[in-house]
Protein backbone atom coordinates (compact mmCIF):
# COMPACT_ATOMS: atom_id res chain seq x y z
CA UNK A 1 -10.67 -13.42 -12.76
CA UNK A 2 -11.21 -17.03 -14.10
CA UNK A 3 -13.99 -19.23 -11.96
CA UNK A 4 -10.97 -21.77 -10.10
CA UNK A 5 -13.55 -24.44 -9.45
CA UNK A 6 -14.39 -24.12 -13.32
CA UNK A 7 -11.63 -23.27 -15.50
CA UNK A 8 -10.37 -26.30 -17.08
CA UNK A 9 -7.01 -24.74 -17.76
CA UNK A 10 -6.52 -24.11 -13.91
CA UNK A 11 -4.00 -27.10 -12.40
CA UNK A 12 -5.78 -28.59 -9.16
CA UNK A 13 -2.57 -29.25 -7.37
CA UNK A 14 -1.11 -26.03 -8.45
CA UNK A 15 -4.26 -24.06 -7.59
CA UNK A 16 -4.26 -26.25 -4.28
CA UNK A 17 -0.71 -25.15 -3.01
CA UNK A 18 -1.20 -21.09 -3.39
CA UNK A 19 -4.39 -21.70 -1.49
CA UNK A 20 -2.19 -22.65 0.96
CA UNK A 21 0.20 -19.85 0.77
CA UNK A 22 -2.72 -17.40 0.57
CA UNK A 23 -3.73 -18.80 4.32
CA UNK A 24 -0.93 -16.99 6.09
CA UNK A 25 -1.15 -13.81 7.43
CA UNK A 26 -0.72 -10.91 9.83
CA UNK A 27 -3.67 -12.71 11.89
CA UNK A 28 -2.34 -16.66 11.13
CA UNK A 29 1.64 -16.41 10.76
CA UNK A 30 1.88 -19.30 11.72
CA UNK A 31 -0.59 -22.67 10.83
CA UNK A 32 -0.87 -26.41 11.55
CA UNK A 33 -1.64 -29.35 8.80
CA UNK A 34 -4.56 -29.91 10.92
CA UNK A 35 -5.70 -26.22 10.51
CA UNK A 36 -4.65 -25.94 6.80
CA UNK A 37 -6.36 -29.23 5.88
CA UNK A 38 -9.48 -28.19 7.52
CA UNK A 39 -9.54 -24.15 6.03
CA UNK A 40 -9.74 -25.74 2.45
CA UNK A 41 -11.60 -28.61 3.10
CA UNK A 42 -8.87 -31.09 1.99
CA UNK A 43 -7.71 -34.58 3.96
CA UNK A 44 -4.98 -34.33 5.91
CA UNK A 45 -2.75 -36.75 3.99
CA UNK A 46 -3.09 -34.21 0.32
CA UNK A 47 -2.53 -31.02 3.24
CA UNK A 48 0.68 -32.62 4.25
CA UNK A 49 2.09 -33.21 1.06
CA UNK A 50 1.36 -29.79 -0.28
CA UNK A 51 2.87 -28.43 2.61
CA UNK A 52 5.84 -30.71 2.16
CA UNK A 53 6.64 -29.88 -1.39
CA UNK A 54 6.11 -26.04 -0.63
CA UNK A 55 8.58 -26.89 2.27
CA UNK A 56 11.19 -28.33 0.43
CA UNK A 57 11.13 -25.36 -2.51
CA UNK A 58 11.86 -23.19 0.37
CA UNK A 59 8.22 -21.52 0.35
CA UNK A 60 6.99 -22.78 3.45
CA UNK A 61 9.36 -23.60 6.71
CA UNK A 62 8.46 -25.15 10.28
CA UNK A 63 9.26 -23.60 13.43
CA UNK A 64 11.39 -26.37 15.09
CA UNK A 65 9.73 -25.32 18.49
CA UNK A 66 6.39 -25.56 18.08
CA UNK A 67 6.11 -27.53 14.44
CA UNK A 68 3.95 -25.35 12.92
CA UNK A 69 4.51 -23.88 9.44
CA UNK A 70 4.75 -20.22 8.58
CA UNK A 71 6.00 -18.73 4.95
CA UNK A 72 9.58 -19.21 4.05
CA UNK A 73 12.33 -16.65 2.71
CA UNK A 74 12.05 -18.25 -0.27
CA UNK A 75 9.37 -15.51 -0.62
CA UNK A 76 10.98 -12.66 0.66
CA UNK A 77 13.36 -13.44 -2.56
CA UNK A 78 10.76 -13.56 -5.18
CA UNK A 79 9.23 -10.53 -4.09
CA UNK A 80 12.19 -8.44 -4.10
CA UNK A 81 12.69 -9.87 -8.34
CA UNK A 82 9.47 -8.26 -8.29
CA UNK A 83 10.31 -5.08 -6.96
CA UNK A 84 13.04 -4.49 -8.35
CA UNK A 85 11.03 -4.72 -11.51
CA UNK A 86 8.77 -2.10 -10.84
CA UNK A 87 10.38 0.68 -12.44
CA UNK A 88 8.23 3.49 -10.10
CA UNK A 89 10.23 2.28 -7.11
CA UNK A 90 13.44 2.21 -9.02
CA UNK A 91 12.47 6.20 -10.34
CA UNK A 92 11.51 7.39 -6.96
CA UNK A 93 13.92 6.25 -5.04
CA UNK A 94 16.07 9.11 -5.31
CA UNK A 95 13.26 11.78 -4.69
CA UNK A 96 12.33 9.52 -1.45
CA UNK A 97 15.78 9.60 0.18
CA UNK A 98 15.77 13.48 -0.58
CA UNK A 99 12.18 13.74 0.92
CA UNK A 100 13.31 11.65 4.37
CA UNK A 101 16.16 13.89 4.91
CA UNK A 102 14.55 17.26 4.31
CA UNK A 103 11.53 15.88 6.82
CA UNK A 104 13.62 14.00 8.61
CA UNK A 105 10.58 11.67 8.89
CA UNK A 106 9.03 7.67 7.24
CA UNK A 107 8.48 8.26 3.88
CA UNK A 108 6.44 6.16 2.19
CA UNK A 109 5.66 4.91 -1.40
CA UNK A 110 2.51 3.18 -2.64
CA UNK A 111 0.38 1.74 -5.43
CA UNK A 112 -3.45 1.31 -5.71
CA UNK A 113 -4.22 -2.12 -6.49
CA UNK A 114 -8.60 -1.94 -6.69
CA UNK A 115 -9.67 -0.64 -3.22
CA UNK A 116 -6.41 -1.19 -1.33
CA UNK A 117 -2.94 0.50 -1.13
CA UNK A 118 -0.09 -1.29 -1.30
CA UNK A 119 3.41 -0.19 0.46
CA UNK A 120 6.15 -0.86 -2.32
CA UNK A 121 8.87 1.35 -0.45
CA UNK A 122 9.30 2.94 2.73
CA UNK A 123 12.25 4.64 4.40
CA UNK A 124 12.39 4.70 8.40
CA UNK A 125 13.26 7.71 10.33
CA UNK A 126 15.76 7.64 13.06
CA UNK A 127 13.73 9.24 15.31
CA UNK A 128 11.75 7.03 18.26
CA UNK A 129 8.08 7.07 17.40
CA UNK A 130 8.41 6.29 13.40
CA UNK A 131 5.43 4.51 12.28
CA UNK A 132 6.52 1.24 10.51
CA UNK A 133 4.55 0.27 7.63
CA UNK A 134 6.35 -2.50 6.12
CA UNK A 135 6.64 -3.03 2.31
CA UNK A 136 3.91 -5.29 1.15
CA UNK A 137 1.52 -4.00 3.65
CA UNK A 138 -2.20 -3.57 2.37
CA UNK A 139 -4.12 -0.31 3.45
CA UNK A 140 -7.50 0.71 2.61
CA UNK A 141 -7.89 3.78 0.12
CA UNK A 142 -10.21 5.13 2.33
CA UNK A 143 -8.33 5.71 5.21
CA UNK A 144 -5.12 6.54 4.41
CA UNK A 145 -3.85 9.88 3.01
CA UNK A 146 -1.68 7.56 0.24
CA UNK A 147 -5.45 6.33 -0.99
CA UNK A 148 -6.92 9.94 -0.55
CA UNK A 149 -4.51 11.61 -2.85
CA UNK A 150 -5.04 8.76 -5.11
CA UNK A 151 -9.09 8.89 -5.42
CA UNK A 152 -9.30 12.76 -4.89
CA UNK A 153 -7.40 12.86 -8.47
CA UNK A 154 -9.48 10.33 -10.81
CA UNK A 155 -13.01 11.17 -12.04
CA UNK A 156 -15.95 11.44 -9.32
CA UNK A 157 -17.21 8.96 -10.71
CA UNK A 158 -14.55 6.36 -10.64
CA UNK A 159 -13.20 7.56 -6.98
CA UNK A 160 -17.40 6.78 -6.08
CA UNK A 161 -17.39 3.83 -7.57
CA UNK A 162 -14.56 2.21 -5.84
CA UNK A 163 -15.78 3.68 -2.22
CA UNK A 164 -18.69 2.00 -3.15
CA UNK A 165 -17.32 -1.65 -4.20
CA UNK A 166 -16.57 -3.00 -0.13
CA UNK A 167 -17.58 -1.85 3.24
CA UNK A 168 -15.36 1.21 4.69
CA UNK A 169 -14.68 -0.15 7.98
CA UNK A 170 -13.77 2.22 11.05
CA UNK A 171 -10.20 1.58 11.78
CA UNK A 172 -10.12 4.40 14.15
CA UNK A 173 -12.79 6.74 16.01
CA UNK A 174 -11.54 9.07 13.51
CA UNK A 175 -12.16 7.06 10.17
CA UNK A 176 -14.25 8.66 8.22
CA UNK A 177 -17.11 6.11 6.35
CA UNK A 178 -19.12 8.20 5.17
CA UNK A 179 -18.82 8.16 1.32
CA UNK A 180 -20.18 11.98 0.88
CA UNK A 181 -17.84 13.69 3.25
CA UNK A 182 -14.70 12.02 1.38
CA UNK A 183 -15.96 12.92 -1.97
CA UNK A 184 -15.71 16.54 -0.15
CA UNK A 185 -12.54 16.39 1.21
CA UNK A 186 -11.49 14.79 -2.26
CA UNK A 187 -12.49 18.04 -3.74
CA UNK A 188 -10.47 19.84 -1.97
CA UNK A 189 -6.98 17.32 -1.87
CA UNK A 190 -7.59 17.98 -5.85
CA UNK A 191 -7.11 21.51 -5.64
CA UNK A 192 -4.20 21.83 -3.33
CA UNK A 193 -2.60 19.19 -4.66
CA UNK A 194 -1.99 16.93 -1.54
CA UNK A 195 -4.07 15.21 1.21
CA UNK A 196 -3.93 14.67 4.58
CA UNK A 197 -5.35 11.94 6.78
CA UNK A 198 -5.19 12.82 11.13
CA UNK A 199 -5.52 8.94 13.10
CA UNK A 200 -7.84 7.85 11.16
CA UNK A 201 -5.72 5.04 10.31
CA UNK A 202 -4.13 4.30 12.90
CA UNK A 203 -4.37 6.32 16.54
CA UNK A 204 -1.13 8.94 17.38
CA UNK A 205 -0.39 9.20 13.43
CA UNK A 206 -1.02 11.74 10.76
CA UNK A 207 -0.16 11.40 6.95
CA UNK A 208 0.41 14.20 4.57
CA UNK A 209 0.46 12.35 0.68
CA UNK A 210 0.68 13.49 -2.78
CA UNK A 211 -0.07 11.04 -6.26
CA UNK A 212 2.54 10.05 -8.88
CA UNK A 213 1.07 10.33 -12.34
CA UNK A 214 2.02 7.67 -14.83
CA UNK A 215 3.06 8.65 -18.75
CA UNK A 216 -0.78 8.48 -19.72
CA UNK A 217 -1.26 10.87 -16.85
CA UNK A 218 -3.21 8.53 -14.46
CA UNK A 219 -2.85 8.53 -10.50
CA UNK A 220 -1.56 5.48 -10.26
CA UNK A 221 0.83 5.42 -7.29
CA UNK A 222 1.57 8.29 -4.16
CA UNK A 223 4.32 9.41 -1.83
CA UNK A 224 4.01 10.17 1.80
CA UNK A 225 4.88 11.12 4.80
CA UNK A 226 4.13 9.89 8.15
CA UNK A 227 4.47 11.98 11.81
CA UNK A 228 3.50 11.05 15.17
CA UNK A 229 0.55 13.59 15.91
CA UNK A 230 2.99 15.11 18.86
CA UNK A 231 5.96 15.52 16.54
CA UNK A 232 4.17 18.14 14.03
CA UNK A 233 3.16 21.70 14.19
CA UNK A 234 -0.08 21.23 12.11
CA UNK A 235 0.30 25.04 11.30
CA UNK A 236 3.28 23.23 9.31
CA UNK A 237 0.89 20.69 6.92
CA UNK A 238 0.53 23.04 4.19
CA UNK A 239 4.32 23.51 4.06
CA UNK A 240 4.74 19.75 4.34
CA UNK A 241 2.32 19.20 1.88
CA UNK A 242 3.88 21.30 -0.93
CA UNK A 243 7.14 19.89 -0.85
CA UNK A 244 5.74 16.32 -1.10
CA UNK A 245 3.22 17.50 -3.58
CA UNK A 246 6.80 18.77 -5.52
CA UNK A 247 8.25 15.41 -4.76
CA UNK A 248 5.44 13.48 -6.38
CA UNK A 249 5.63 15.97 -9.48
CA UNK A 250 9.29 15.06 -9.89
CA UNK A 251 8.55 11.32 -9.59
CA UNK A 252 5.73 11.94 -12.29
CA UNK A 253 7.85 13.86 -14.49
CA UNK A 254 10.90 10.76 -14.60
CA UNK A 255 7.70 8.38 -15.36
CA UNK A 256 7.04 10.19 -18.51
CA UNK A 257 4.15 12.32 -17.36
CA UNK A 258 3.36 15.50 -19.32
CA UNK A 259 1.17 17.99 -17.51
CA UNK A 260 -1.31 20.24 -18.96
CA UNK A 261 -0.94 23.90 -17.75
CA UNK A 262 -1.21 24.18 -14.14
CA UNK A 263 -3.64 26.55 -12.43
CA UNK A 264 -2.14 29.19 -10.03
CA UNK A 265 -3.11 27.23 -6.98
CA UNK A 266 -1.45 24.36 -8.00
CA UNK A 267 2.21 25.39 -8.92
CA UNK A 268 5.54 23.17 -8.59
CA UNK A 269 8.66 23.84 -7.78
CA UNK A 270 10.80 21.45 -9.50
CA UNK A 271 13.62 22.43 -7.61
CA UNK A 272 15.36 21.37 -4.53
């Protein structure tokens, strides 16, 4: 990434107003020009006509009953050009809808983006208790079974080194930080194909996941599923597991991925 203070091709104004954008979020939906002038150090007067402009191209709106600003749906329609570009979502769509039915549970799709997880599709349940991870939403790799199946399928030494590149923060009493014990349990999602992750993202949840595969056979994206810890029979996981390890497979397969031979433990069945 370019040095924005120092890049001479960088547009001030330009640069300026994403700043501004970048300031909302799940903690600060909504902001004041007061609090948005002071957060990047700018008077008041350039704050207000930032926010103005962004206003008036529909990216920022006020709430009429307090006057503060939050983001507009402006974009909510940007994003979904952008997802509707990415053709993983567009190939798994199918294979999700068929996944929710047969579970009967959220199913969600996501894509590593560093040391985060990204939600780029997620179908609900009907069923009270469905966790609701929302598209857009940004997990860390460590903690979630969508990361997990991710990392426990790249080298050791790349799934390290991106464990090791920010802190792993305890979400949960069950989040495990300890860099070791996931390379471990990495070890052990490789060989059976999926991983699991009990509240250690978030309390009363567990997450079974498996990775998509791109066409140069990288992990590059996973698909889950997500049960409130009193819906599921855990002697069910490994049943759970290989059908959404299946799922992934199928997803991989549409992307272009062409798998060596598999090992005996690690067979697919490619049919519904």
């Amino acid at each position: 990434m370019p040095d924005k203070d120092k890049d001479p091709r960088i547009i001030a104004s330009v640069q300026r107003a994403l700043d501004i954008l970048s300031l909302f979020g799940p903690q600060s939906p909504e902001l004041g020009i007061t609090e948005i002038a002071k957060a990047l150090d700018l008077h008041k007067s350039t704050a207000s006509g930032l926010v103005y402009t962004l206003q008036n191209n529909g990216y920022i709106e006020q709430n009429p009953e307090n006057r503060r600003y939050r983001l507009g749906l402006q974009l909510v329609e940007r994003a979904a050009v952008l997802l509707n570009q990415i053709e993983i979502r567009k190939v798994a769509m199918p294979e999700l809808e068929h996944l929710r039915d047969w579970s009967t549970e959220s199913v969600n799709l996501g894509i590593r983006e560093d040391n985060q997880v990204i939600y780029i599709e997620r179908l609900m349940t009907d069923k009270n208790l469905g966790f609701r991870n929302h598209i857009g939403k940004r997990v860390w790799v460590h903690s979630t079974a969508l990361g997990k199946a991710i990392l426990s399928h790249l080298s050791l030494e790349e799934s390290r080194s991106i464990l090791e590149s920010y802190h792993l923060e305890s979400l949960t009493p069950n989040t495990i930080t300890d860099i070791e014990t996931l390379i471990q349990q990495f070890k052990t999602f490789k060989e059976q194909g999926y991983a699991t992750e009990h509240e250690e993202n978030e309390l009363g949840g567990l997450c079974i996941s498996a990775p998509i595969y791109n066409h140069t056979s990288e992990p590059v994206a996973a698909v889950s599923v997500s049960f409130p810890v009193s819906r599921l029979d855990e002697s069910m996981v490994p049943t759970y597991g290989e059908k959404i390890r299946d799922t992934a497979k199928r997803i991989s397969l549409k992307l272009g991925y062409q798998p060596e031979t598999e090992s005996p433990s690690v067979m697919f069945d490619l049919q519904y």
